[in-house]
Protein backbone atom coordinates (compact mmCIF):
# COMPACT_ATOMS: atom_id res chain seq x y z
CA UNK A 1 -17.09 34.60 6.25
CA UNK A 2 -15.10 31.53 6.89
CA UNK A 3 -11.79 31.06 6.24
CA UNK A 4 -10.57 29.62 2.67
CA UNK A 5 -9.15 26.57 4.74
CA UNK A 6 -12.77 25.95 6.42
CA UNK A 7 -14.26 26.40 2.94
CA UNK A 8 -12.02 24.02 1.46
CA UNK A 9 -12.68 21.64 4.32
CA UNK A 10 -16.25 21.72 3.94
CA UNK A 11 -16.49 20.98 0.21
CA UNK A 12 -14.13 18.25 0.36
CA UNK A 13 -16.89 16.45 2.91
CA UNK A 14 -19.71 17.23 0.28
CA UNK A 15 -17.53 14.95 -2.34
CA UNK A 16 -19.25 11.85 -1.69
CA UNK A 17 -16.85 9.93 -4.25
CA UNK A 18 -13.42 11.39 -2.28
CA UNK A 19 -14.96 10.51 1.56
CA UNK A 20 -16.01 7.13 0.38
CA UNK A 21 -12.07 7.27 -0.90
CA UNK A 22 -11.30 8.03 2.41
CA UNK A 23 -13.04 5.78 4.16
CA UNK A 24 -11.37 2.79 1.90
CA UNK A 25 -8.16 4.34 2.08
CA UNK A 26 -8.45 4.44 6.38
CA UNK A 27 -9.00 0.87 6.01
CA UNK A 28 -6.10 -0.30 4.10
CA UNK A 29 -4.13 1.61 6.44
CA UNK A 30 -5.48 0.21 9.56
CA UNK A 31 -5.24 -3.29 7.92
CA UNK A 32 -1.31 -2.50 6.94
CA UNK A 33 -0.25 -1.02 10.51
CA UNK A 34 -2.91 -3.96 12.42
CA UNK A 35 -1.74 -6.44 10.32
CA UNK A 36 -0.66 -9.06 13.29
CA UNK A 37 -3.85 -8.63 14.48
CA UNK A 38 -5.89 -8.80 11.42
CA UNK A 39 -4.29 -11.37 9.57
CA UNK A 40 -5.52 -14.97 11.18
CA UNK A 41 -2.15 -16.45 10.33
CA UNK A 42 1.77 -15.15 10.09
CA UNK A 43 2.51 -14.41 6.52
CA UNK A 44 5.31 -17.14 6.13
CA UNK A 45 2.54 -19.94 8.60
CA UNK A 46 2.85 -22.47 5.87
CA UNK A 47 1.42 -25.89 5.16
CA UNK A 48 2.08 -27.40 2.42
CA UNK A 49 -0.61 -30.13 2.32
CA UNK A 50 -2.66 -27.62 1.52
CA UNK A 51 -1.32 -26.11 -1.44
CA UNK A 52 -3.08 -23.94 -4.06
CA UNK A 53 -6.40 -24.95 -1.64
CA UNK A 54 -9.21 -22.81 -2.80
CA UNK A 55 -10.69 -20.18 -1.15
CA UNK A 56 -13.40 -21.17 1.70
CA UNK A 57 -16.03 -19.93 3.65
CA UNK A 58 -17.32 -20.12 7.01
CA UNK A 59 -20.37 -22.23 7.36
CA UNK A 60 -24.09 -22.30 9.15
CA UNK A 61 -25.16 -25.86 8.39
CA UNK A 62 -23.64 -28.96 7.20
CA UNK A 63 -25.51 -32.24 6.68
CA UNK A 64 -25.57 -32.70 10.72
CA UNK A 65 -27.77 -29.60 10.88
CA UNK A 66 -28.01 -26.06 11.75
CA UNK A 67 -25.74 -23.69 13.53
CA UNK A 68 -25.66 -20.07 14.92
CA UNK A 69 -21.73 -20.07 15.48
CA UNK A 70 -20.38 -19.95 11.84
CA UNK A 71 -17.63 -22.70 11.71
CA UNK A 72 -15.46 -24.98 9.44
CA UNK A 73 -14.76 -28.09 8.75
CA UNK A 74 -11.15 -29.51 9.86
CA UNK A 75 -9.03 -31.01 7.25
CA UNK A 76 -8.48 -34.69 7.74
CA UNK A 77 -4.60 -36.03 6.48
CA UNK A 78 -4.63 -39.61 6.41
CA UNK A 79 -2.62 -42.87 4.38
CA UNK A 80 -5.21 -44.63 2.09
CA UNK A 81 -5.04 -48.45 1.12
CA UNK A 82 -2.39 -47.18 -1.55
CA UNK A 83 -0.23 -45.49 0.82
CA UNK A 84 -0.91 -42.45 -0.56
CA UNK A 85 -1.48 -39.04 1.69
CA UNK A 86 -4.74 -37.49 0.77
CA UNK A 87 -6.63 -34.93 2.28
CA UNK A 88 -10.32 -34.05 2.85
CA UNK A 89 -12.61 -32.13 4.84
CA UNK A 90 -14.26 -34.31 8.11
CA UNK A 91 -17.52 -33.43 7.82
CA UNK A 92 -18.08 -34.79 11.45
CA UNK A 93 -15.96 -32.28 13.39
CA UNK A 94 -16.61 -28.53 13.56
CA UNK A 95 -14.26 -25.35 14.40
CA UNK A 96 -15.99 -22.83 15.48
CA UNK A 97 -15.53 -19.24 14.48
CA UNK A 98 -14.10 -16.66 17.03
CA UNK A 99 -13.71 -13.44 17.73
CA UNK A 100 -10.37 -12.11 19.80
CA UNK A 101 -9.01 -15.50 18.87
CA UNK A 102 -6.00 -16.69 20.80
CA UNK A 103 -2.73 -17.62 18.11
CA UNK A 104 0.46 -18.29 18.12
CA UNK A 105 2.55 -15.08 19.50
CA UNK A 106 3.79 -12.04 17.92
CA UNK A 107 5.24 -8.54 18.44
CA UNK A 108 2.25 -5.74 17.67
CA UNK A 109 4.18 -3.15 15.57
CA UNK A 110 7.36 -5.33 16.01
CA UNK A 111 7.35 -3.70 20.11
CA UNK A 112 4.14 -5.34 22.28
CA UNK A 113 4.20 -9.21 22.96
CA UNK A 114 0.45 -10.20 22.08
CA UNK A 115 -1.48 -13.38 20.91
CA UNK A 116 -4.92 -11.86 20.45
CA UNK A 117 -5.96 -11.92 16.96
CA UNK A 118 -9.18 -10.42 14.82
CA UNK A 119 -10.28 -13.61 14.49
CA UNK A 120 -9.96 -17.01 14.25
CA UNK A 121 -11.15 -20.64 14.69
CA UNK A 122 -11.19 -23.31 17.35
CA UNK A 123 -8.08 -25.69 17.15
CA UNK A 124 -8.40 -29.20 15.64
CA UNK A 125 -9.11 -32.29 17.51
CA UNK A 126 -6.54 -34.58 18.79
CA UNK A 127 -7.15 -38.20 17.09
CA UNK A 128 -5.79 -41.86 18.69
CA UNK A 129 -5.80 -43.43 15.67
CA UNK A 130 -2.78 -41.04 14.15
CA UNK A 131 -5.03 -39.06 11.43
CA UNK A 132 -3.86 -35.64 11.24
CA UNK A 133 -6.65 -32.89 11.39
CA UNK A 134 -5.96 -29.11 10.59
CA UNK A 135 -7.76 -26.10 11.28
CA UNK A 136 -7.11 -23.76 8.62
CA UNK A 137 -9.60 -21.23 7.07
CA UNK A 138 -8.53 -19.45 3.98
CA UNK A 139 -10.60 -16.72 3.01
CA UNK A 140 -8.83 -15.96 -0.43
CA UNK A 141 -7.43 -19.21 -0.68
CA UNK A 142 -3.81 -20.30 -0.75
CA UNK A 143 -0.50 -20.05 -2.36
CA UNK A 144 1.88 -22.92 -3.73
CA UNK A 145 3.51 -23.35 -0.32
CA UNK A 146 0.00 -23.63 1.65
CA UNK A 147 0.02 -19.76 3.03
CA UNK A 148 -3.08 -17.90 3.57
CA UNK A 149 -3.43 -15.51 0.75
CA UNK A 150 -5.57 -13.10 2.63
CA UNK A 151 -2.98 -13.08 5.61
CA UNK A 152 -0.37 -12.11 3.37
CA UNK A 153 -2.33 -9.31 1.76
CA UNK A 154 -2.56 -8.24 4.95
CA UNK A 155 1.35 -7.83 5.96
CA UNK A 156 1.87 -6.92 1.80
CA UNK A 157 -0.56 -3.65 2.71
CA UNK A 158 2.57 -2.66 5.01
CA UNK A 159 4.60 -2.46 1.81
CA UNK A 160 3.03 -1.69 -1.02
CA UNK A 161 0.64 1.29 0.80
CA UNK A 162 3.58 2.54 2.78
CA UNK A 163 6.34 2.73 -0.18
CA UNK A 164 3.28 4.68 -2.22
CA UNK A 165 3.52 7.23 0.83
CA UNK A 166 6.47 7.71 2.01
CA UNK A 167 7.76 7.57 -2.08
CA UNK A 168 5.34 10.17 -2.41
CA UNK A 169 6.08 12.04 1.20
CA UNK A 170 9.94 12.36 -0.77
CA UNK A 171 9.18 13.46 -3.86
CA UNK A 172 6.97 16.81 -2.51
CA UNK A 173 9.82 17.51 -0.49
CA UNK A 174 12.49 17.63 -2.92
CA UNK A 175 10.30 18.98 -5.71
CA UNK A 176 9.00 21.75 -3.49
CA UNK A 177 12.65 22.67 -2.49
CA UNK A 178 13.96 22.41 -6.05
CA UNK A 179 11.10 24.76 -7.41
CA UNK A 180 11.01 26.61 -4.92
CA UNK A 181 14.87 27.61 -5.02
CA UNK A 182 14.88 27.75 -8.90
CA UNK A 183 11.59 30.35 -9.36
CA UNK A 184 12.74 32.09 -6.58
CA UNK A 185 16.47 33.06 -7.58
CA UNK A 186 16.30 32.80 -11.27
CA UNK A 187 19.29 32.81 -13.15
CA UNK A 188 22.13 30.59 -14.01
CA UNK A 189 20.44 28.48 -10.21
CA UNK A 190 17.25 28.04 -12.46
CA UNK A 191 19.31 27.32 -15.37
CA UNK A 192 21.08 24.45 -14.28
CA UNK A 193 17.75 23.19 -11.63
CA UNK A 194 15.63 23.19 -14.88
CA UNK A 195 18.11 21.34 -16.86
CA UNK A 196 18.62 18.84 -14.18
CA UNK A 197 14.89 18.29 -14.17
CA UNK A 198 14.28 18.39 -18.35
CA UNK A 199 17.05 15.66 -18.26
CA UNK A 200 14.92 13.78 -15.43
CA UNK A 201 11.50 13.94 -17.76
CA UNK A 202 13.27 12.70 -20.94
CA UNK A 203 14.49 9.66 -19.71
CA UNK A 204 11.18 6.88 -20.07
CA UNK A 205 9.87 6.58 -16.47
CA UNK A 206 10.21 2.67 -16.53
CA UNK A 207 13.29 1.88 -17.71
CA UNK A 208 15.07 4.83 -15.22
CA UNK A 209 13.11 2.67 -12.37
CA UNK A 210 15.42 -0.43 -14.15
CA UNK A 211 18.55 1.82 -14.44
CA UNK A 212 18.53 2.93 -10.85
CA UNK A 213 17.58 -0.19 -9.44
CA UNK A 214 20.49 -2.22 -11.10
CA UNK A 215 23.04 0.40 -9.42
CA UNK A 216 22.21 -1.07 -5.99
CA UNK A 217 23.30 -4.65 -4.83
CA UNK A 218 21.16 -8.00 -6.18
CA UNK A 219 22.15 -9.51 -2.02
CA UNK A 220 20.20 -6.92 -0.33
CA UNK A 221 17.92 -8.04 1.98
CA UNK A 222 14.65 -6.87 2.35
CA UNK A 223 14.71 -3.32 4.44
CA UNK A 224 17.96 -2.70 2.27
CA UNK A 225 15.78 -3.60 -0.83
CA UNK A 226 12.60 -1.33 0.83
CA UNK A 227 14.56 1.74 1.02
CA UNK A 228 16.27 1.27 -2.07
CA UNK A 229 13.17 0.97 -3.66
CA UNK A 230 11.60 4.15 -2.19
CA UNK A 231 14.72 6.05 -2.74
CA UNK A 232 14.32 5.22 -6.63
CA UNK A 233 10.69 5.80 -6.88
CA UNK A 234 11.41 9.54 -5.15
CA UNK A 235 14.15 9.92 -7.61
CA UNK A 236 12.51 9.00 -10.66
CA UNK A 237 8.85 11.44 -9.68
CA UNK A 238 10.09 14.74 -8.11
CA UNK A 239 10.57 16.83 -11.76
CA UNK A 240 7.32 17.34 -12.66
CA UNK A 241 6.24 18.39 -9.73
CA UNK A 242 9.56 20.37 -9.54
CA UNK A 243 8.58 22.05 -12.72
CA UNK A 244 5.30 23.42 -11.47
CA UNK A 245 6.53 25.02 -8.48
CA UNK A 246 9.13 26.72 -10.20
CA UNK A 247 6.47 28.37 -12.34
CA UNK A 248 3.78 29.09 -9.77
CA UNK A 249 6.97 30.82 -7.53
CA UNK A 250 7.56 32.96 -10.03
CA UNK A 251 4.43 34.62 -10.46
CA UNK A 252 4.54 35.36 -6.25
CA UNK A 253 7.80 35.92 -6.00
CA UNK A 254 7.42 39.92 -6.32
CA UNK A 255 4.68 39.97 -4.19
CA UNK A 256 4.80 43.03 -1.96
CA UNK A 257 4.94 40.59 1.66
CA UNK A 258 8.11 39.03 -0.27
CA UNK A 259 9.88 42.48 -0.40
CA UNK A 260 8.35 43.26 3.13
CA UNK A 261 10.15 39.91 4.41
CA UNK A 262 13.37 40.55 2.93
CA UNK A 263 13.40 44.33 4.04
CA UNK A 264 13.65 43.06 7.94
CA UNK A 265 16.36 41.18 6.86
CA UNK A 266 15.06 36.87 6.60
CA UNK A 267 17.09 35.13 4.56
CA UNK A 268 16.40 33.69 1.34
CA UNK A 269 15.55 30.53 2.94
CA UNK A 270 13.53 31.07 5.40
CA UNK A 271 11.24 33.51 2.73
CA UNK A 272 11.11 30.53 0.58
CA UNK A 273 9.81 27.91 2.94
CA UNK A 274 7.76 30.58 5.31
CA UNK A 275 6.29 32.67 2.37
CA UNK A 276 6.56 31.88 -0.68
CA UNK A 277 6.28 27.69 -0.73
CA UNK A 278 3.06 28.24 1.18
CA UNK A 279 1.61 29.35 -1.49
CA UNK A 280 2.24 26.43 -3.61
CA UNK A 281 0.43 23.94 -1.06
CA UNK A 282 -3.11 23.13 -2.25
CA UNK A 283 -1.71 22.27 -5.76
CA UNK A 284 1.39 20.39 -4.28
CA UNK A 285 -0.84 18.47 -1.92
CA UNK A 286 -3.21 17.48 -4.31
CA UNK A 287 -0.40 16.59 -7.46
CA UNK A 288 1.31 14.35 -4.52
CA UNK A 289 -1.77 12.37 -3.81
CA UNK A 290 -2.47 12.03 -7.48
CA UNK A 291 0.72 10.71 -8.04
CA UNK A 292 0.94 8.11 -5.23
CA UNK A 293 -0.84 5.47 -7.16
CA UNK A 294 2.16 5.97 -9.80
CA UNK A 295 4.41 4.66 -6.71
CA UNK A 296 2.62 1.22 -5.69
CA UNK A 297 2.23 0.44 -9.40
CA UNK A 298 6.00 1.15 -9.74
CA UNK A 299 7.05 -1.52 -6.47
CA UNK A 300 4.39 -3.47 -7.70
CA UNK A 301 6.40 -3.58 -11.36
CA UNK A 302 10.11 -3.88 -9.91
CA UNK A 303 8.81 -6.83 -7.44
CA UNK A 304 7.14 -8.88 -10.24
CA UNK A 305 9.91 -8.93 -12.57
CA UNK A 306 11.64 -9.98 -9.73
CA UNK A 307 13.80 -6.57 -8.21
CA UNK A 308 11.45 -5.15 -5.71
CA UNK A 309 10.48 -6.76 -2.42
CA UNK A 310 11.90 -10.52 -2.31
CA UNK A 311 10.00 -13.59 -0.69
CA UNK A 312 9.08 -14.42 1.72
CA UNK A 313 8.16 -10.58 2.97
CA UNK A 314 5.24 -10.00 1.04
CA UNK A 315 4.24 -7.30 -1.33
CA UNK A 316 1.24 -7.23 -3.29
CA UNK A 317 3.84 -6.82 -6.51
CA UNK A 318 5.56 -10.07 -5.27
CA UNK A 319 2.44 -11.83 -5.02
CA UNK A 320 1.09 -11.41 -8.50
CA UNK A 321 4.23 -12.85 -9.88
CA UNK A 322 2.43 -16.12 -9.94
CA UNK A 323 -0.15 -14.30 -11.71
CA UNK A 324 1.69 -14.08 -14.84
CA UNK A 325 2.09 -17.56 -15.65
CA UNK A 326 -1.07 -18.29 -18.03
CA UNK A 327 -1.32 -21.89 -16.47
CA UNK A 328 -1.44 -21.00 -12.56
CA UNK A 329 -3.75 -18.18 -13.45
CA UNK A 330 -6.19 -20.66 -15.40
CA UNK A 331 -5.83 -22.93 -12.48
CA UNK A 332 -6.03 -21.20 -9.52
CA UNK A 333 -7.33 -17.68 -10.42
CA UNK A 334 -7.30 -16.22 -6.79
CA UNK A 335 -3.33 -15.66 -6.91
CA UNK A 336 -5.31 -12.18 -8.52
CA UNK A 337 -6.43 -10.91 -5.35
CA UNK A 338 -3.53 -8.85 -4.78
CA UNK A 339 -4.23 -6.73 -7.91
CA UNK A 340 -7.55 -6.26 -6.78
CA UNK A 341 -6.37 -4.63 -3.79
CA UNK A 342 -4.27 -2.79 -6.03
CA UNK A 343 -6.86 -1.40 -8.15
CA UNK A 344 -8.84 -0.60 -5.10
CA UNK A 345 -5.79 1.30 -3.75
CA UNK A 346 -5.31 3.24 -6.77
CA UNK A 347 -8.83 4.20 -7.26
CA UNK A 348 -9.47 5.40 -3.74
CA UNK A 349 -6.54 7.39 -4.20
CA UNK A 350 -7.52 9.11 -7.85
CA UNK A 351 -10.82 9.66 -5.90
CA UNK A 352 -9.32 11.62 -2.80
CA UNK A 353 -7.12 13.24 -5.33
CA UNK A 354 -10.05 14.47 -7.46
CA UNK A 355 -11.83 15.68 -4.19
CA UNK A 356 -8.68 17.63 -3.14
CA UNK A 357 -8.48 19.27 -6.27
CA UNK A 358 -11.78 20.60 -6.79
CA UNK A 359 -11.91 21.64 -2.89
CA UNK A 360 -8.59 23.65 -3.15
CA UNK A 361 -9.91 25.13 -6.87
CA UNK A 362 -10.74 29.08 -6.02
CA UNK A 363 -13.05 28.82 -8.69
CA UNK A 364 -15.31 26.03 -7.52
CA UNK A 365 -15.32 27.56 -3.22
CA UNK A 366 -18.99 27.95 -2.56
CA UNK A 367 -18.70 31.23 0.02
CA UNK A 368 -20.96 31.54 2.88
């Protein structure tokens, strides 16, 4: 007989839907703490030639033939007859694509001097004849100021994945210590805790995120505005799952190993988080990763109306702000992508959720 843990385990691997969850989810990570070395280009690398350019893709052949090495075609910035600056592709030079590409430098995970990036291509020619040629690939296109949208989704991942977990990481403390402490001692402590956390659900979800977040500074910059933003996500989510506790604590709280633990004398405390809070895992667990896609959809609302994560640190919230004016979203329809990844996010998530839950359900264990 294996253990219920093992059990667990193994039917959670036999939910196709929640590994493939997994596996996405393992990937936006990577990409979020990697992303220096994923992203071909800084998040603020700007050039603003290059504007709103559409997204591109690397090539095999051109009209000078065939080629192997996928590459790209520099962009040529030169004065016409008119004086005018104009730009266009040079159909005569190629950039080829590699692998381990050497960039400009940066600090892996802000500590290790590196230049060594996923990828990247070969550097433009040098002209005589004072025509400017750039090497720039963008994969999802560009933004108003000429930075690669794909790069930026990149560094974004850092915030919008991580505020979703470490919101989340929060809230199941508190709301395991609050229902904990109010199912286990009852009385006028559950009295006021349940209060405190009735008075929590009333108030709309949305406009509490709007309430909290005008109590802190508008000149924040942006790790003052990162915390501030997790702090208010925590603050706003931990009662419902505050609520549950409470009432799953009380039906174990008169458990015979309860009595047996206070009879050698552990204090309250240490019964509640040794004994009796274990027994509140699975469903905590699986209600916290359920409820993390409520977090990056609440940055990603507070940083498009403008009081989340502020330029030029990107966010996938701050990103889609474009998004919402009906004329940039008609004209250049990739400043989307970052909801995409959003929806992605959110979906792997509900699926990994959904695989917890019916791995940790008693009823549905399949016993050796």
């Amino acid at each position: 007989m294996r253990s219920p843990l093992r059990v667990s385990l193994s039917n959670f691997l036999g939910h196709r839907l929640a590994v493939f969850g997994l596996i996405v989810l393992g990937l936006l990570y990577f990409v979020a703490i990697f992303a220096d070395f994923v992203a071909p280009y800084h998040y603020d690398d700007q050039n603003r030639e290059l504007a709103w350019a559409p997204p591109s893709f690397p090539k095999f052949s051109d009209e000078n033939g065939s080629s192997v090495r996928p590459f790209i075609h520099p962009i040529r910035t030169f004065i016409d007859d008119d004086f005018n600056i104009q730009t266009k592709p040079d159909t005569n030079v190629r950039c080829y694509l590699r692998f381990f590409h050497q960039g400009k430098p940066y600090k892996m995970l802000g500590l290790i001097p590196m230049q060594t990036r996923l990828f990247g291509f070969d550097d433009a020619p040098v002209t005589s004849t004072g025509d400017t040629y750039v090497s720039r690939f963008y994969l999802l296109g560009s933004d108003i100021s000429g930075r690669c949208m794909f790069s930026r989704i990149c560094y974004g991942a850092r915030v919008s994945m991580s505020i979703g977990l470490i919101g989340a990481s929060i809230v199941f403390v508190i709301g395991m210590l609050v229902g904990g402490i109010s199912g286990y001692f009852g009385g006028w402590t559950d009295d006021i805790l349940q209060r405190l956390c009735e008075l929590m659900m009333l108030l709309p979800g949305f406009y509490l995120l709007l309430m909290l977040r005008f109590l802190f500074r508008a000149d924040m910059d942006s790790v003052q505005v990162y915390f501030a933003v997790v702090l208010i996500l925590a603050l706003v989510g931990w009662a419902p799952l505050a609520r549950v506790i409470r009432g799953m604590v009380l039906s174990v709280r008169s458990n015979d190993y309860i009595q047996a633990a206070r009879a050698v004398g552990q204090t309250d405390m240490a019964i509640i988080i040794k004994h009796v809070l274990p027994n509140t895992l699975s469903y905590a667990i699986v209600a916290v990763t359920l409820a993390i896609p409520g977090y990056i959809l609440g940055e990603s609302a507070l940083s498009i109306l403008g009081l989340g994560i502020m330029e030029p640190i990107p966010s996938w919230g701050n990103m889609l702000q474009k998004a919402t004016e009906l004329s940039e979203l008609e004209q250049h329809p990739w400043v989307l992508w970052p909801g995409v990844f959003i929806f992605i996010a959110i979906m792997a998530f509900n699926l990994v959720g959904d695989g917890l839950r019916d791995a940790f359900d008693p009823k549905l264990r399949k016993r050796d």
